[in-house]
Protein backbone atom coordinates (compact mmCIF):
# COMPACT_ATOMS: atom_id res chain seq x y z
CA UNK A 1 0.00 0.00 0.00
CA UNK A 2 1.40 3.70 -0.79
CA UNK A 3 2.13 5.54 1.66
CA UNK A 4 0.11 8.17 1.22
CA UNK A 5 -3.17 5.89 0.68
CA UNK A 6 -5.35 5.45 -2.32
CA UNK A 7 -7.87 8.07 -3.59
CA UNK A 8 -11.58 6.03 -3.01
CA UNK A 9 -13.86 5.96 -5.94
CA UNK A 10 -17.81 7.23 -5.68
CA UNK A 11 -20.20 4.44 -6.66
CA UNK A 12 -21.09 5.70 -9.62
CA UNK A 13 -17.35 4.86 -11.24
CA UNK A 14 -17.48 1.36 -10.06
CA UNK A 15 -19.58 -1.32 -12.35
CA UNK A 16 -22.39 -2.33 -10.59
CA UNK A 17 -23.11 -6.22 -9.59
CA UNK A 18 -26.27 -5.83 -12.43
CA UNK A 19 -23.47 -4.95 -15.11
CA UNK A 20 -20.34 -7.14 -14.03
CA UNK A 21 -23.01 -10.26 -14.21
CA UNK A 22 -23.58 -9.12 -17.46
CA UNK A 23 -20.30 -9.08 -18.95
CA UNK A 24 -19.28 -12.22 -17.00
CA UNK A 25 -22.07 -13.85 -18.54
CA UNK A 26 -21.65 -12.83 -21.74
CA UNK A 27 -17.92 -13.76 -21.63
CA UNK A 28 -18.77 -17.36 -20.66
CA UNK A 29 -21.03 -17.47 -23.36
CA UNK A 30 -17.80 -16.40 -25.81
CA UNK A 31 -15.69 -19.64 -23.80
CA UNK A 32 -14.43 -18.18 -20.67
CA UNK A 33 -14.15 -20.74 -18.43
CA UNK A 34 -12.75 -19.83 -15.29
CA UNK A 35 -13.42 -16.15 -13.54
CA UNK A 36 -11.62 -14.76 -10.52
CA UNK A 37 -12.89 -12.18 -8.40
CA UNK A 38 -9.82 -9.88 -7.06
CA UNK A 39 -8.67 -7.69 -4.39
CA UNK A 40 -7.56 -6.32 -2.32
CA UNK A 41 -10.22 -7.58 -0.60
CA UNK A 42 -13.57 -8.38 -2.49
CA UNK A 43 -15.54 -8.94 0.63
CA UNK A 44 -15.01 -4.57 1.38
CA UNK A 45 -17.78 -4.52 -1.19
CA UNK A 46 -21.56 -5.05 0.45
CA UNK A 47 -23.64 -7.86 -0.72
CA UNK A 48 -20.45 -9.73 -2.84
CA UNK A 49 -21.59 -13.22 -1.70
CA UNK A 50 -24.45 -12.33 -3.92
CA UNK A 51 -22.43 -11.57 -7.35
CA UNK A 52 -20.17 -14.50 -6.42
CA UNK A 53 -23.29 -17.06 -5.95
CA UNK A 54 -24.51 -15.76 -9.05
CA UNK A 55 -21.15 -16.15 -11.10
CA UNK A 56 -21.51 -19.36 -9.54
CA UNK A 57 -24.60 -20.56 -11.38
CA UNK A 58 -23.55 -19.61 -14.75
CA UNK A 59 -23.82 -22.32 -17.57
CA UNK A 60 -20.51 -23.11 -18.74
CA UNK A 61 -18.15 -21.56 -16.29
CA UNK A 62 -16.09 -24.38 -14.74
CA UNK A 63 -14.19 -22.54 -12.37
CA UNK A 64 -14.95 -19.58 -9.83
CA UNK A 65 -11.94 -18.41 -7.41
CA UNK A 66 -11.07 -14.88 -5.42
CA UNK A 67 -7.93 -13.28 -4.78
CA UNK A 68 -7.93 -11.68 -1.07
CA UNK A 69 -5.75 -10.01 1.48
CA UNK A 70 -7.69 -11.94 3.88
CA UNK A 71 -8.62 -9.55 6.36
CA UNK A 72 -12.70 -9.30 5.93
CA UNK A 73 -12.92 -12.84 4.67
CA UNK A 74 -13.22 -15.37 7.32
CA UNK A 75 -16.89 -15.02 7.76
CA UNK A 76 -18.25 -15.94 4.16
CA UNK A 77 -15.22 -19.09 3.55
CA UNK A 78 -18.57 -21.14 4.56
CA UNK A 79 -20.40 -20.05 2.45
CA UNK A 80 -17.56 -20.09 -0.03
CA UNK A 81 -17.02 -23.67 0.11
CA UNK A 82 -21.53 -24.18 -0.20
CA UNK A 83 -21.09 -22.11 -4.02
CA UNK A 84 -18.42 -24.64 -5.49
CA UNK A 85 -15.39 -21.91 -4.73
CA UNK A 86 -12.46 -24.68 -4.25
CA UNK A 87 -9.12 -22.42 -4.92
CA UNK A 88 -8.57 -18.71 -3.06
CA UNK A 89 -5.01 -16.92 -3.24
CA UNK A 90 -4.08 -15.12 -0.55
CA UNK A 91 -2.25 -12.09 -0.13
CA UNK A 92 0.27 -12.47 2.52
CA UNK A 93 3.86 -11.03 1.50
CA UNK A 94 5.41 -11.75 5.61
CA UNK A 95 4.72 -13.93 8.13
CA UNK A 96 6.45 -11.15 10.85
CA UNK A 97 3.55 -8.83 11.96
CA UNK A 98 5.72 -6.08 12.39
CA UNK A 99 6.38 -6.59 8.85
CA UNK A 100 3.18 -6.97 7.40
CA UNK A 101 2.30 -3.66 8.99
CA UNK A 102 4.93 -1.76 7.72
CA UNK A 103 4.31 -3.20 4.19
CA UNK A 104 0.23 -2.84 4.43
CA UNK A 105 -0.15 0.40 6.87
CA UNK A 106 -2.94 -2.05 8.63
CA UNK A 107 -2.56 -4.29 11.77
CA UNK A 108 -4.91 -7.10 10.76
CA UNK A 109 -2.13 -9.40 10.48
CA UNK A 110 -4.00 -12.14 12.99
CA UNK A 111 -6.69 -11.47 10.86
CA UNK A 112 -4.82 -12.60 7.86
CA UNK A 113 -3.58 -15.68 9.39
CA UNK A 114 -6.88 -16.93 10.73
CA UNK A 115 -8.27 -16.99 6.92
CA UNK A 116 -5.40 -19.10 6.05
CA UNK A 117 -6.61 -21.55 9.28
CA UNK A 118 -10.21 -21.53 8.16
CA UNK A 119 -9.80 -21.71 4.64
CA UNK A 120 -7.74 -24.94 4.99
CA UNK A 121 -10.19 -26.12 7.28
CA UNK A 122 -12.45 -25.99 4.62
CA UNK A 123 -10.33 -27.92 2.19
CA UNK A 124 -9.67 -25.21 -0.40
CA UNK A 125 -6.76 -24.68 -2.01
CA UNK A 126 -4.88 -22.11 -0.90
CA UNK A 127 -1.97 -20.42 -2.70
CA UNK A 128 -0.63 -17.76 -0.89
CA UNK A 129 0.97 -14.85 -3.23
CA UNK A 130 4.14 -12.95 -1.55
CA UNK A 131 5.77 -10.32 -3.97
CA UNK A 132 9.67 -10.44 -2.93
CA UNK A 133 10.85 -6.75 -2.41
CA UNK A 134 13.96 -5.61 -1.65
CA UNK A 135 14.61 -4.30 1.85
CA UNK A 136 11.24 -5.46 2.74
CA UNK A 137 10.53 -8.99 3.23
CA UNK A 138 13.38 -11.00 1.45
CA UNK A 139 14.26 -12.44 4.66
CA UNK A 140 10.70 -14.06 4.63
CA UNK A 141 11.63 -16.35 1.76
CA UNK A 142 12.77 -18.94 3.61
CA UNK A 143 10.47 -19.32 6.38
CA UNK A 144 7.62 -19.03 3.74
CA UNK A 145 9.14 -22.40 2.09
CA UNK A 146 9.20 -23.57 5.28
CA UNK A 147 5.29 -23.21 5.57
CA UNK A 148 4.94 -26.07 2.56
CA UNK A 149 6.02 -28.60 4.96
CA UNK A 150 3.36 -28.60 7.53
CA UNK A 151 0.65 -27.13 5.41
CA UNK A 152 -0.77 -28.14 1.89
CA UNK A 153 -0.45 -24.60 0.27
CA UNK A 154 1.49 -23.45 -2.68
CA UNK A 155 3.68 -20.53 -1.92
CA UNK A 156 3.74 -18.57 -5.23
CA UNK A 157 7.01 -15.96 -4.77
CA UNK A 158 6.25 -13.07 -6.98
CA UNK A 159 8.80 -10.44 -9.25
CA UNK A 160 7.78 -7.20 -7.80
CA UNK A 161 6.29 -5.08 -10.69
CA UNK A 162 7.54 -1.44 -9.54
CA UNK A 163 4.03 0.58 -10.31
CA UNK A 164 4.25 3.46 -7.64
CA UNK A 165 1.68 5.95 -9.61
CA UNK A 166 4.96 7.81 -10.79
CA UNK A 167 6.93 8.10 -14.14
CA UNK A 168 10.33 6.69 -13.06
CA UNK A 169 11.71 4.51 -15.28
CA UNK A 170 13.02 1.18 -13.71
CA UNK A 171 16.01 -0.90 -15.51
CA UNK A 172 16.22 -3.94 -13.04
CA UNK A 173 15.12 -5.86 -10.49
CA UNK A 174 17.57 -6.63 -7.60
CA UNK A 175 15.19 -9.90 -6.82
CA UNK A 176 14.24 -11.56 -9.69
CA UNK A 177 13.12 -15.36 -10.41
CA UNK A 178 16.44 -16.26 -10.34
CA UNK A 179 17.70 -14.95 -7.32
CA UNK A 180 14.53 -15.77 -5.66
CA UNK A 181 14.83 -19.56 -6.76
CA UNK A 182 19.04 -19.64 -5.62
CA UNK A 183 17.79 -18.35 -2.45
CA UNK A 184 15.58 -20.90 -1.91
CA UNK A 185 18.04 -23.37 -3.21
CA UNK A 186 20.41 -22.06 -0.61
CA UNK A 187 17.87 -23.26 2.34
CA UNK A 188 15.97 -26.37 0.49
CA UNK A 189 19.57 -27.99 -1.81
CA UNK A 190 16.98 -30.91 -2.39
CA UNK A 191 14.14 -28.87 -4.24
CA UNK A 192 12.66 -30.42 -7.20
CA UNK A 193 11.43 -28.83 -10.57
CA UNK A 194 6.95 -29.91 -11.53
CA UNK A 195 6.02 -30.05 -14.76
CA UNK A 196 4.20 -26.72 -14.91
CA UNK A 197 0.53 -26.80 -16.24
CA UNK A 198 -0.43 -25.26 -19.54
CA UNK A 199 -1.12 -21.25 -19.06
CA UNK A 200 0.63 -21.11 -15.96
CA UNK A 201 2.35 -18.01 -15.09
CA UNK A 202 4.46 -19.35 -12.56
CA UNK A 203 7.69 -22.03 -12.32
CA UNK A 204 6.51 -24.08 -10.18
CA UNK A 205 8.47 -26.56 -7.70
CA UNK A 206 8.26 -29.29 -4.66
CA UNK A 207 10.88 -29.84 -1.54
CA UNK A 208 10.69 -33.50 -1.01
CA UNK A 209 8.58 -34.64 1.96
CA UNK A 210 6.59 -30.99 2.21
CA UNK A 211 3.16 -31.24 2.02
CA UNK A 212 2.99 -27.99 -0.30
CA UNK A 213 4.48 -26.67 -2.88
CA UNK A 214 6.45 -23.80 -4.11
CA UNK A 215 5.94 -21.41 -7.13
CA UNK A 216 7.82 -18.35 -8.81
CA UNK A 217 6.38 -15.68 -10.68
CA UNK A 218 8.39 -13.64 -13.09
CA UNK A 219 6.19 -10.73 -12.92
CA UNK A 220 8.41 -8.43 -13.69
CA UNK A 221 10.55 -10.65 -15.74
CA UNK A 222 7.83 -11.32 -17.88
CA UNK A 223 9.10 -15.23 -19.00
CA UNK A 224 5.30 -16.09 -19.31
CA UNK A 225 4.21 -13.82 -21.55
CA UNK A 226 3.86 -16.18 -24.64
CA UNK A 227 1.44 -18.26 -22.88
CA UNK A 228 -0.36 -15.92 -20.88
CA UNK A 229 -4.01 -16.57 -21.47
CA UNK A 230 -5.10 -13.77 -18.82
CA UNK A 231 -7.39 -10.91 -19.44
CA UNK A 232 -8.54 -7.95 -16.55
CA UNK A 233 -11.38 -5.90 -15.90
CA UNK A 234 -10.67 -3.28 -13.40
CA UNK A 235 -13.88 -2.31 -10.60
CA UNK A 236 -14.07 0.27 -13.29
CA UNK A 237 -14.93 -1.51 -15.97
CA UNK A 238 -11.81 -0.85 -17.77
CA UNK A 239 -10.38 -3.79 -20.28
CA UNK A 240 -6.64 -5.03 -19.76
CA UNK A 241 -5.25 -7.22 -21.83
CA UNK A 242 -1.93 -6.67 -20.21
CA UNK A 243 -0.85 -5.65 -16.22
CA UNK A 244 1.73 -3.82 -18.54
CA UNK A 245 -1.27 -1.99 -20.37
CA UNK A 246 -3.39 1.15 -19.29
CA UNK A 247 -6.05 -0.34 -20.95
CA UNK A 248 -7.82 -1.06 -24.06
CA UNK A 249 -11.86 -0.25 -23.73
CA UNK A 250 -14.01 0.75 -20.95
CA UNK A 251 -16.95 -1.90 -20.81
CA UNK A 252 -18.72 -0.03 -18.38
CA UNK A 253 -19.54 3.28 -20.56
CA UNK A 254 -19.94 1.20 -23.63
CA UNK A 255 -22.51 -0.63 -21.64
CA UNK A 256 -24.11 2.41 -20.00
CA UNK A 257 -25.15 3.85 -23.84
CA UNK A 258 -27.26 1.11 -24.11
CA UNK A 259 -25.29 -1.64 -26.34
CA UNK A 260 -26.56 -5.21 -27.20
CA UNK A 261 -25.27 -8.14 -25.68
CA UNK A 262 -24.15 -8.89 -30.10
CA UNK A 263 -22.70 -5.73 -30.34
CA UNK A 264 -20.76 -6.09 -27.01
CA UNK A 265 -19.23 -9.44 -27.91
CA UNK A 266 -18.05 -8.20 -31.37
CA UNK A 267 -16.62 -4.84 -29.53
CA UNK A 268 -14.98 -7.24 -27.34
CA UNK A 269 -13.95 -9.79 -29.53
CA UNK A 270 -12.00 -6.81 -31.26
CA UNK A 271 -10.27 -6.11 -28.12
CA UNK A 272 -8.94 -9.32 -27.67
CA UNK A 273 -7.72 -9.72 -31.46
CA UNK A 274 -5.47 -6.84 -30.43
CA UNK A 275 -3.31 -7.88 -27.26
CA UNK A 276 0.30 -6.97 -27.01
CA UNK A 277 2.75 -9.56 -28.17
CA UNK A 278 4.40 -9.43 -24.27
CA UNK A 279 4.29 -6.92 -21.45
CA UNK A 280 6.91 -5.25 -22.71
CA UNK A 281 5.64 -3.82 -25.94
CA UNK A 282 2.10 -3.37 -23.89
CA UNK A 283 4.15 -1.02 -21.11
CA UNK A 284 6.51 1.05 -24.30
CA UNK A 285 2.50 1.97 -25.54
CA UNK A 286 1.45 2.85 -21.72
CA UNK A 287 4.81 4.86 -21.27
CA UNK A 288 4.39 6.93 -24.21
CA UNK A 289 0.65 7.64 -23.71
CA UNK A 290 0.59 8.50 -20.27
CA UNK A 291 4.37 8.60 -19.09
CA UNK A 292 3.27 7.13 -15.43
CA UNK A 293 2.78 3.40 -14.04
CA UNK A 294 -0.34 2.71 -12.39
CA UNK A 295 -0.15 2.29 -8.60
CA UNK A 296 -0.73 -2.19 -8.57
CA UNK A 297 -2.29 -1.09 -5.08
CA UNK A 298 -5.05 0.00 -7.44
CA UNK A 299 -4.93 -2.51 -10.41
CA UNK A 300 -5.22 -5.58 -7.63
CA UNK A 301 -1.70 -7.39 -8.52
């Protein structure tokens, strides 16, 4: 989280549940099969369990997850588990509280940890996303690891992707995949290399006789990007085919002047005939369009 917070959006700049069921239904229609709800945390929004049992129902969709920072979600995991939601990843970038509150500006991380508890209690998967920073947390790499052994989670390490909401111009990464995976070689000698699924965006690996498992994400690196299959719409409604991108079409406004669910699929189907060959070429169009990275406090990681 910036330091100096995040500016809050009025309700009238967010999509509505009415309109985000409509795209997601429509998109499902087109062959999406799996949708993930993002934070932050989705549960700061009223009434979510509604949208989510909803997205739940629709014909087609095989796969319904949420990305959360844990800290309001606790309550609804029940409920979770009743709609078919079997995989949540969870924010969680420390396991030192004094740490987590200097990287978050919020002390909720007991909060945080008793998600983790309940959600496993549940049996759903858990993968819990840490984004290796330097002079942060990279002393929590290790003890992360460490939480594979006793619990059945995939720790995914992830390249930190340096959006501040400024314009300076970043030409490395002290911590990337590479140094993240020697440093975990350096505590776990014995770890082993999986056979990583199609469309994943991480390496993904086991330490013999953990019970979890261990994944890297080169975020920043951008390894993935010829298989990335991912696309993003932000709370307001804005298209990304790309993290790297500012975005390609606002589905909310074209929406709101009262297009047809035909029209909207071939206004979509557009978009998506016209991603960026990688992250790099989308972030050399954002650059010289706007000149300044996107906070990822606001885009949700």
């Amino acid at each position: 989280m910036p330091e100096h917070g995040l500016d809050w959006l009025s309700r009238a700049e967010l999509m509505s549940y009415e309109e985000m069921l409509r795209v997601s239904s429509l998109l499902v229609k087109m062959g999406i099969q799996k949708i993930r709800i993002t934070g932050g945390e989705p549960f700061v929004r009223k009434d979510i369990m509604q949208l989510l049992t909803a997205l739940s129902k629709l014909d087609g969709l095989d796969e319904l997850s949420i990305t959360t920072n844990g800290v309001l979600t606790a309550p609804f995991i029940p409920e979770l588990k009743k709609i078919g939601v079997r995989s949540v990843n969870l924010s969680l970038d420390t396991l030192d509280s004094g740490r987590f509150f200097s990287i978050t500006r919020r002390d909720e991380f007991d909060m945080v940890m008793n998600t983790l508890h309940q959600l496993l209690k549940q049996d759903i998967e858990v993968k819990i996303n840490a984004v290796v920073m330097a002079g942060q947390n990279t002393q929590d790499i290790i003890p992360m690891v460490e939480l594979t052994k006793e619990l059945p989670v995939s720790v995914r390490f992830i390249e930190e992707m340096p959006f501040n909401g400024d314009s300076h111009v970043y030409t490395g990464l002290p911590w990337d995949h590479l140094r993240i995976l020697e440093e975990i070689r350096d505590g776990f000698p014995g770890i082993q290399k999986l056979i990583d699924p199609a469309h994943s965006t991480s390496y993904n690996y086991h330490v013999p006789g953990h019970k979890g498992d261990v994944g890297i994400i080169a975020a920043y690196s951008r390894t993935f990007c010829g298989t990335c299959n991912r696309i993003r719409i932000t709370p307001q409604g804005t298209l990304k085919n790309c993290l790297y991108d500012d975005g390609v079409l606002n589905i909310r406004d074209v929406m709101r002047k009262g297009i047809t669910n035909e029209e909207l699929e071939k206004v979509l189907t557009n978009a998506f005939n016209h991603r960026p060959q990688d992250g790099y070429e989308a972030e050399r169009s954002r650059i010289e369009k706007t000149g300044v990275h996107e906070s990822m406090a606001t885009i949700g990681g």
